[in-house]
Protein backbone atom coordinates (compact mmCIF):
# COMPACT_ATOMS: atom_id res chain seq x y z
CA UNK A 1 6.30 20.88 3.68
CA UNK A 2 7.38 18.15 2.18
CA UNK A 3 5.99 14.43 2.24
CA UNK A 4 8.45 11.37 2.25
CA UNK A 5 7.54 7.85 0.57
CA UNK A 6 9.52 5.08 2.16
CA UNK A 7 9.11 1.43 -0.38
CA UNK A 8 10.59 -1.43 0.73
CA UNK A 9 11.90 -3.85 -1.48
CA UNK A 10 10.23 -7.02 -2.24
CA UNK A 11 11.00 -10.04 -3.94
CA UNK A 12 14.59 -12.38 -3.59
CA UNK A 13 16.90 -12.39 -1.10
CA UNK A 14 19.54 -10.86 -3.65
CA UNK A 15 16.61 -7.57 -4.49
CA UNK A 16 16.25 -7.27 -0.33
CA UNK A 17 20.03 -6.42 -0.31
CA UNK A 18 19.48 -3.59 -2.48
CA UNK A 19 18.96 0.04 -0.72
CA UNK A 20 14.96 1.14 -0.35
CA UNK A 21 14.22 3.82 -2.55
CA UNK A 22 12.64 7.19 -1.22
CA UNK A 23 10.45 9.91 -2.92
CA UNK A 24 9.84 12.83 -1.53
CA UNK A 25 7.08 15.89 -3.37
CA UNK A 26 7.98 19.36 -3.47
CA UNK A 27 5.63 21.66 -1.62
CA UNK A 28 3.40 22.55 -4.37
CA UNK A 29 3.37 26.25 -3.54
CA UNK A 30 6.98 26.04 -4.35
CA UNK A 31 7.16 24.16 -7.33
CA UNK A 32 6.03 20.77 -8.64
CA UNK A 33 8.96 18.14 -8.69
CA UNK A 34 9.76 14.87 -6.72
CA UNK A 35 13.48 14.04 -5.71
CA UNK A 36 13.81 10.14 -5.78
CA UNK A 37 17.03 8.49 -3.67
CA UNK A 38 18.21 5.17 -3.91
CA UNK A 39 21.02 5.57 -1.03
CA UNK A 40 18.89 5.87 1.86
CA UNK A 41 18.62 9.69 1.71
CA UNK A 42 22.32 10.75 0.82
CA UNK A 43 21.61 11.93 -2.28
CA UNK A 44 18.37 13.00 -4.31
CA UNK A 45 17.28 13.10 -7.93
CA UNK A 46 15.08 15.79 -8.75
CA UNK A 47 12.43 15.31 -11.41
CA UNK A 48 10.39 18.17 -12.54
CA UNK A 49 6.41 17.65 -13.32
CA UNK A 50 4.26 19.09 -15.70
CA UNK A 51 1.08 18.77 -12.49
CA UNK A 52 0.11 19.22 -9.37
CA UNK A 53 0.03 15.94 -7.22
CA UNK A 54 -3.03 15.02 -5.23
CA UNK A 55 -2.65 11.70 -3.88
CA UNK A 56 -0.73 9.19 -4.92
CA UNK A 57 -1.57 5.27 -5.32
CA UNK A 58 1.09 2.52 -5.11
CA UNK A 59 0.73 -1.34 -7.03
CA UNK A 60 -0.04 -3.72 -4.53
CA UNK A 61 2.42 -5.81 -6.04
CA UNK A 62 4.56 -4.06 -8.29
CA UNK A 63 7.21 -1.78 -6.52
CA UNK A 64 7.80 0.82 -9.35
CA UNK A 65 4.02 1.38 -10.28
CA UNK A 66 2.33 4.44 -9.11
CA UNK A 67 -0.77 6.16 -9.87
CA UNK A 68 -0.94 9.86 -9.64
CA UNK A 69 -4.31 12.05 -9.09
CA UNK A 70 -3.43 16.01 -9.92
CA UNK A 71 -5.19 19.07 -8.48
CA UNK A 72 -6.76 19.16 -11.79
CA UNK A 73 -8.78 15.84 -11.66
CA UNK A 74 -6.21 14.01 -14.26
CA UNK A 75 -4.95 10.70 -13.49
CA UNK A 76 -1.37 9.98 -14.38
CA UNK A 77 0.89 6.57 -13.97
CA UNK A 78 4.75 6.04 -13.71
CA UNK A 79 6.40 2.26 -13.96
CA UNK A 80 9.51 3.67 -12.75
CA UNK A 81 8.73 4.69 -9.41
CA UNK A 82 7.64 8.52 -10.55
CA UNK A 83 10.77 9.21 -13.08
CA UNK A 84 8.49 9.43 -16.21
CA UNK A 85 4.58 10.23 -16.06
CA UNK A 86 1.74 9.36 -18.53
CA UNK A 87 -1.26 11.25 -18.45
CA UNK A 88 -3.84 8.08 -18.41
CA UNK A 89 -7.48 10.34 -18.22
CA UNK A 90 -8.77 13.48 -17.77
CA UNK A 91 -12.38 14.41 -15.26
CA UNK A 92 -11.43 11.37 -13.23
CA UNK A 93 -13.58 11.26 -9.94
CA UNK A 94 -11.95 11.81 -7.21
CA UNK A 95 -10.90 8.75 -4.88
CA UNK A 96 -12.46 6.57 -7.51
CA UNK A 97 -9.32 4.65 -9.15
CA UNK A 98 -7.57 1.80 -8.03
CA UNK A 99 -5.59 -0.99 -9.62
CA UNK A 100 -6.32 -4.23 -10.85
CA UNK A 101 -7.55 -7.08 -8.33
CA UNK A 102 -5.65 -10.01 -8.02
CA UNK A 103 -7.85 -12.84 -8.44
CA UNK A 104 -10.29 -11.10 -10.68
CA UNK A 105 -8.45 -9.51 -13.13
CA UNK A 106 -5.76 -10.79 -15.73
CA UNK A 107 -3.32 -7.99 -16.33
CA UNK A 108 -1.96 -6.25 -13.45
CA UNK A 109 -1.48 -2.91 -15.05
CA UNK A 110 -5.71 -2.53 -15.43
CA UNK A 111 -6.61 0.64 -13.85
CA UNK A 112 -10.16 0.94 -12.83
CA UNK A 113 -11.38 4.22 -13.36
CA UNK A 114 -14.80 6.72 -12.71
CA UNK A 115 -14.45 9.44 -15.17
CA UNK A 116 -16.99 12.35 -15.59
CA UNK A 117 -18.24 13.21 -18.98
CA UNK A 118 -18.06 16.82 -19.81
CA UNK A 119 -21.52 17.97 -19.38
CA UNK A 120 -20.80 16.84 -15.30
């Protein structure tokens, strides 16, 4: 089965003229990729992972920013709307990370974090 990300565009009227893009994840028993259009659908890029996706956590505010939790507790990020990954942190909690807070916090790429040490 595989699971299908709709994000609408935000911003000026000029950006809101531009196509939505779409992301749709592999079925992990299959292999672990996501294919990203920018054409409504009529055609996919396929982009290969080195993890297992989880969940996945969208910026509030910031279209192309999204958080990824893997089957094996890591927490990864992507500014380009899931092109390129970063491993952020390893033994993160799961459900426990979120991004920064408007209004209380000054950058908007903070991610708040509960991470397990090693002895549990």
């Amino acid at each position: 089965m595989n699971l299908m990300l709709w994000k609408p565009l935000e911003g000026n009227a000029e950006r809101r003229m531009e196509l939505p893009l779409i992301m749709l994840l592999s079925d992990p028993e299959m292999e672990s990729s996501i294919l990203i259009s920018s054409d409504e659908g009529a055609t996919y890029q396929k982009y290969r992972l080195t993890f297992y996706i989880q969940s996945l956590l969208f910026h509030p505010k910031q279209e192309d920013w999204v958080l990824a939790y893997s089957l094996d507790q890591k927490l990864y990020s992507s500014m380009d709307f899931g092109r390129r990954w970063q491993l952020m942190h390893e033994r993160i909690t799961p459900n426990r990370f979120y991004w920064s807070v408007a209004g209380l916090d000054k950058e908007a790429d903070l991610v708040h974090m509960e991470v397990r040490t090693a002895d549990g």
